[in-house]
Protein backbone atom coordinates (compact mmCIF):
# COMPACT_ATOMS: atom_id res chain seq x y z
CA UNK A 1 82.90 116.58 117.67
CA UNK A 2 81.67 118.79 114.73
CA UNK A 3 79.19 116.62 112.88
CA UNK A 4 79.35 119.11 109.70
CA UNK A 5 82.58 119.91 107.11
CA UNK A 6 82.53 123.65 107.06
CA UNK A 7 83.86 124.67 103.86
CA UNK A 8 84.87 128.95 103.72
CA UNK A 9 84.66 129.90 100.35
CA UNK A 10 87.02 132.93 99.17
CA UNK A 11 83.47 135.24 99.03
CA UNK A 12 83.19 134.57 103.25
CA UNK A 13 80.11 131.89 102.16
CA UNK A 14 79.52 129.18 104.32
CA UNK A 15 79.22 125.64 103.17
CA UNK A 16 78.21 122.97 105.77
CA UNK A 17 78.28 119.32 104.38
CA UNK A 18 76.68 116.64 106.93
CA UNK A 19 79.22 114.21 107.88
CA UNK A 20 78.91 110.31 108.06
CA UNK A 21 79.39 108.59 110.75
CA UNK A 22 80.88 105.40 111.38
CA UNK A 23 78.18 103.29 111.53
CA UNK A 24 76.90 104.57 108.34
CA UNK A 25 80.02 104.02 106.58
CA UNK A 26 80.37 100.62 108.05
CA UNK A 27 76.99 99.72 106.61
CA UNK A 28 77.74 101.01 103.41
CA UNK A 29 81.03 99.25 103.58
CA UNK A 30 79.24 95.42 103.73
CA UNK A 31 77.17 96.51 100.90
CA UNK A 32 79.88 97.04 98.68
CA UNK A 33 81.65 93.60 99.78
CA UNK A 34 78.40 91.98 98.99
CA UNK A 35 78.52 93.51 95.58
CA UNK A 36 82.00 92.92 95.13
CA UNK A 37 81.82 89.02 95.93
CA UNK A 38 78.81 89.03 93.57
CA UNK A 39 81.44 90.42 91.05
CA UNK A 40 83.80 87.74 91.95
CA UNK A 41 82.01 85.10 91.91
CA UNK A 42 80.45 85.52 88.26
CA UNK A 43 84.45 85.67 87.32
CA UNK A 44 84.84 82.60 88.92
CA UNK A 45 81.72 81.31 87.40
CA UNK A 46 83.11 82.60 83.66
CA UNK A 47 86.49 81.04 84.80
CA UNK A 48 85.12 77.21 85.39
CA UNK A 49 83.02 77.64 82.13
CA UNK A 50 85.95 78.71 80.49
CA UNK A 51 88.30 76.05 81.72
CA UNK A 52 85.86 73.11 80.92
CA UNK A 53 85.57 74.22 77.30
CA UNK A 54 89.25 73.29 76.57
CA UNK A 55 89.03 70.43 74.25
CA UNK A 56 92.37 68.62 73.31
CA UNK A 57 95.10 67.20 76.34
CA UNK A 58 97.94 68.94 74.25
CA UNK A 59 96.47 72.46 74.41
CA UNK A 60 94.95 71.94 77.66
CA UNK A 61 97.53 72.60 79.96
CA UNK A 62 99.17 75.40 78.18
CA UNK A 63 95.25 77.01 77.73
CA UNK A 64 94.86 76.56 81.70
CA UNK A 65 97.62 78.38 82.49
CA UNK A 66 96.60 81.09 80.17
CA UNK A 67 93.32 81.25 81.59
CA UNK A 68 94.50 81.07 85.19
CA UNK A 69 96.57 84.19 84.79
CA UNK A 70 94.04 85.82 83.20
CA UNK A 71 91.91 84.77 85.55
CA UNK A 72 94.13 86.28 88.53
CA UNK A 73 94.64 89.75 87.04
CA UNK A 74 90.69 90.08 86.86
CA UNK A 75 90.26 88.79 90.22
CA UNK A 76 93.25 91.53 90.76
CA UNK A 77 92.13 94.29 89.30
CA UNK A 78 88.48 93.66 90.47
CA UNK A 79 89.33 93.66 94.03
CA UNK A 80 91.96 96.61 93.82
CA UNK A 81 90.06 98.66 91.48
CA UNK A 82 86.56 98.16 92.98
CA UNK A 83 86.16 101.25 95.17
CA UNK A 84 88.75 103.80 93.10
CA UNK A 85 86.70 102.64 90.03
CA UNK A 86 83.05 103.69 91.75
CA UNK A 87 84.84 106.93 93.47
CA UNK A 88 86.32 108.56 90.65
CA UNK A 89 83.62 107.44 87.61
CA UNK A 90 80.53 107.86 90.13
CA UNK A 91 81.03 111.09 91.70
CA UNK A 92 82.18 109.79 95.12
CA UNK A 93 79.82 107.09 95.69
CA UNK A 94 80.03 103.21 95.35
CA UNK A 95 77.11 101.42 94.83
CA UNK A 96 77.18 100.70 98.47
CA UNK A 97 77.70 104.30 99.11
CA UNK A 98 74.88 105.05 97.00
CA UNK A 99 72.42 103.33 98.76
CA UNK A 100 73.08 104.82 101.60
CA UNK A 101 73.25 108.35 100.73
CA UNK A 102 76.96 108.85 101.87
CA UNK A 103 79.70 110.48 98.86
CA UNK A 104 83.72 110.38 99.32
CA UNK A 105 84.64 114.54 98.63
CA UNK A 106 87.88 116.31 99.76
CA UNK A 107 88.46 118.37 102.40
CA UNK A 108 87.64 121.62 100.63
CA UNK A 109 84.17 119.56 99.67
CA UNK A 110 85.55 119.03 95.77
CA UNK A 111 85.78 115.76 93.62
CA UNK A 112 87.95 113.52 94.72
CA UNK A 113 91.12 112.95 92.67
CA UNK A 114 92.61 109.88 91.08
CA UNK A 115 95.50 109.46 93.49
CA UNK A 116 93.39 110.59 96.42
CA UNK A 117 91.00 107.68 95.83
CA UNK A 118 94.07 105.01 94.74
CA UNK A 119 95.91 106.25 97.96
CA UNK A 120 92.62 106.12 100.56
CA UNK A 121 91.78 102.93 99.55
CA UNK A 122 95.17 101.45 99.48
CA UNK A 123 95.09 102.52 103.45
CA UNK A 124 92.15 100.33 103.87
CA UNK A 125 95.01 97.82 104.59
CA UNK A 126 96.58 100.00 107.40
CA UNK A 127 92.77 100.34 108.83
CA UNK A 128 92.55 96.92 108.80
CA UNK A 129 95.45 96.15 111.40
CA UNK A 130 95.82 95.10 113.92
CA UNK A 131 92.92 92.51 112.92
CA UNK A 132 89.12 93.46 112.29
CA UNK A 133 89.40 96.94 110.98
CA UNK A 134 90.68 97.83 114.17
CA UNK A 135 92.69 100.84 113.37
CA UNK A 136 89.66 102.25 110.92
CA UNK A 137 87.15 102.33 113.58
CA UNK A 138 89.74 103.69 116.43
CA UNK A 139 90.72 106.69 113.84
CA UNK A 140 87.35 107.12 113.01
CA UNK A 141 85.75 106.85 116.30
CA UNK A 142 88.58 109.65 117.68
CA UNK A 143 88.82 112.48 114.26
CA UNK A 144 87.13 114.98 114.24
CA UNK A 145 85.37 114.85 110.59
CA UNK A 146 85.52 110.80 111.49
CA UNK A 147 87.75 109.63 109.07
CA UNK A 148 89.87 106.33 108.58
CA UNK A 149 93.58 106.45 107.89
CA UNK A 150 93.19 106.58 104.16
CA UNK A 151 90.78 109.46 104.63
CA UNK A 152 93.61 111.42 106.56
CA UNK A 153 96.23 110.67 104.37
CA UNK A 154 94.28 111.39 101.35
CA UNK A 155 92.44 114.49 102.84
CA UNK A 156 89.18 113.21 102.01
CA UNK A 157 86.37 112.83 104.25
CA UNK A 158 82.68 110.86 103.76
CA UNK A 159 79.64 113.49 103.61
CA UNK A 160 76.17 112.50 103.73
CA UNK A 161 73.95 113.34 100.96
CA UNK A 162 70.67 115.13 100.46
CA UNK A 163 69.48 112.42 98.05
């Protein structure tokens, strides 16, 4: 298995981007959870401060609902939004990513897109099947450029940078 993209440019140039394997994209993978249940759990934190600042019995039950749909669509949007957020505002890289020098590009080594990040990570669902990112670690373990469903579907793939 090729362990470099090889990008042909239109003036016959070369480009060779070092691919990541799985193991580094695993490991990058548990430091973004980490970060993201940091994230999570300040909301909650802000949530139960929130909640036991309601004063009066009348307004409290109408103000708890309120804040507990609130309170969901964060905990929504943080946990969908986490990785497309970091991809497409940080140049391919979550902080997870970051640390470990690995960056989310297309195929033809460019930025990745909006929908390219919404769909890849979407697919993290179908990776996760049958039960312990089963399906992720098969696809990767058996493409060449070793990428996950989402990455296929998306035509992305995980490089590893020089930083």
């Amino acid at each position: 298995m090729p362990q470099e993209l090889v990008i042909h440019t239109p003036e016959n140039a070369e480009i060779r981007l070092p691919l990541a394997g799985m193991f580094s994209r695993a490991t990058a993978f548990v430091h973004d959870l980490a970060s993201l249940f940091v994230i999570l759990l300040v909301e909650g934190i802000v949530y139960v401060m929130l909640l036991s600042n309601s004063h009066s019995a009348t307004a409290l039950a109408a103000d708890r609902a309120l804040l507990y749909g609130v309170f969901i669509i964060f905990v929504f949007l943080t946990v969908i939004g986490y990785f497309p957020f970091y991809e497409i505002f940080r140049n391919g890289q979550t902080p997870g990513k970051k640390a470990y020098g690995l960056r989310v590009v297309t195929l033809t080594g460019q930025k990745i897109s909006f929908f390219s990040s919404l769909l890849r990570n979407f697919l993290r669902i179908a990776d996760f099947l049958p039960f312990l990112f089963l399906a992720g670690v098969f696809s990767t373990l058996i493409t060449d450029r070793h990428q996950r469903i989402g990455d296929l579907l998306a035509g992305t793939v995980v490089i590893r940078t020089e930083e």
